[in-house]
Protein backbone atom coordinates (compact mmCIF):
# COMPACT_ATOMS: atom_id res chain seq x y z
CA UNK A 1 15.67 -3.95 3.91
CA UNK A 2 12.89 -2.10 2.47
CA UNK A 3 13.73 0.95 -0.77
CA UNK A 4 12.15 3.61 -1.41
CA UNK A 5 11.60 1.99 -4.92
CA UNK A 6 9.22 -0.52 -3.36
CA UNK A 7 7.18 2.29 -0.95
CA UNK A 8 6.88 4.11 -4.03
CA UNK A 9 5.45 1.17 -5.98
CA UNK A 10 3.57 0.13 -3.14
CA UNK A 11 1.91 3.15 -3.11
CA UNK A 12 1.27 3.86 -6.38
CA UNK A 13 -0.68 0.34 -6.50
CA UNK A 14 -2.57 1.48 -3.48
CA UNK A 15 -3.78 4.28 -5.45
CA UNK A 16 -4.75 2.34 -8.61
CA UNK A 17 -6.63 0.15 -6.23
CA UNK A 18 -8.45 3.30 -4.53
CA UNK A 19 -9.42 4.83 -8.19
CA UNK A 20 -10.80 1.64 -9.55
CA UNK A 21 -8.24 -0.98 -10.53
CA UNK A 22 -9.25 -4.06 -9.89
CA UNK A 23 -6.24 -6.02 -9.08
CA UNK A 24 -2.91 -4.41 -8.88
CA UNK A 25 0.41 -6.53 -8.80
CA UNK A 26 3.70 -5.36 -6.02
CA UNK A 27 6.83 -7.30 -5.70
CA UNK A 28 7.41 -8.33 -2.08
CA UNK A 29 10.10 -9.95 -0.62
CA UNK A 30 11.25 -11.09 -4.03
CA UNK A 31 7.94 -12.96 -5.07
CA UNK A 32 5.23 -10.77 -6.87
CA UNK A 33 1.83 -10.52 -4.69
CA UNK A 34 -1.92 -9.93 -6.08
CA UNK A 35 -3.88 -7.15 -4.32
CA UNK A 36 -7.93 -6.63 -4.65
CA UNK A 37 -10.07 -4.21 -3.37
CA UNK A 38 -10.44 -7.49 -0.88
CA UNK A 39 -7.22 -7.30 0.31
CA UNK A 40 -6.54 -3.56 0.42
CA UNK A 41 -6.06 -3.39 4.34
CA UNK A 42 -3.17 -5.99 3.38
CA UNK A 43 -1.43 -3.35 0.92
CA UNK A 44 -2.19 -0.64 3.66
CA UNK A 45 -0.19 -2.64 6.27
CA UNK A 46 2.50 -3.42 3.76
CA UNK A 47 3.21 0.49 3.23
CA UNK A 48 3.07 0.91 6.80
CA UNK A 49 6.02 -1.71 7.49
CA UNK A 50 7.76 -0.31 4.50
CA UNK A 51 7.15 3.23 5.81
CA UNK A 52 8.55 1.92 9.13
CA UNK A 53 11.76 0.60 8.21
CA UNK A 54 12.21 3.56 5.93
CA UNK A 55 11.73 5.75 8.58
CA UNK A 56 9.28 7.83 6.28
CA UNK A 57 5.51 8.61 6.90
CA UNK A 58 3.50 8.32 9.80
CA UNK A 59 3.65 5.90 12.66
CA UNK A 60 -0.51 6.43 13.29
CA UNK A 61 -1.77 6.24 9.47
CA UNK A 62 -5.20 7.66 9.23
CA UNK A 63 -7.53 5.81 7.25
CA UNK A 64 -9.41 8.16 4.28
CA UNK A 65 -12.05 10.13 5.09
CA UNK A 66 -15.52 8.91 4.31
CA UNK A 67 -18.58 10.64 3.18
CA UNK A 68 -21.78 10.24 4.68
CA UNK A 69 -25.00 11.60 2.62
């Protein structure tokens, strides 16, 4: 069962990632997994099923607005 420990983590990683990290480190389902800016979608999905079994966030998560100049 997912903690509010490991959303929290989870997201803070996300954000690293977003603000230029280039690799960001999450433990998941006991074993710790690697994230790039390669793999973000995988991180995104991973806060989503955390989110879900927390019962916290949305169901529909929006992706981040981008600009266009």
């Amino acid at each position: 069962m997912a903690t509010l420990q490991q959303l929290n983590e989870a997201r803070e990683a996300l954000h690293l990632l977003i603000t230029g990290q280039s690799t960001v480190r999450v433990q998941r389902d006991g074993k710790m997994v690697e994230f790039t800016p390669a793999n973000r979608r995988d991180l995104e999905n991973y806060i989503t099923q955390l989110e879900g079994q927390l019962g916290v966030g949305s169901q529909a998560r929006r992706r981040p607005a981008r600009v266009i100049a």
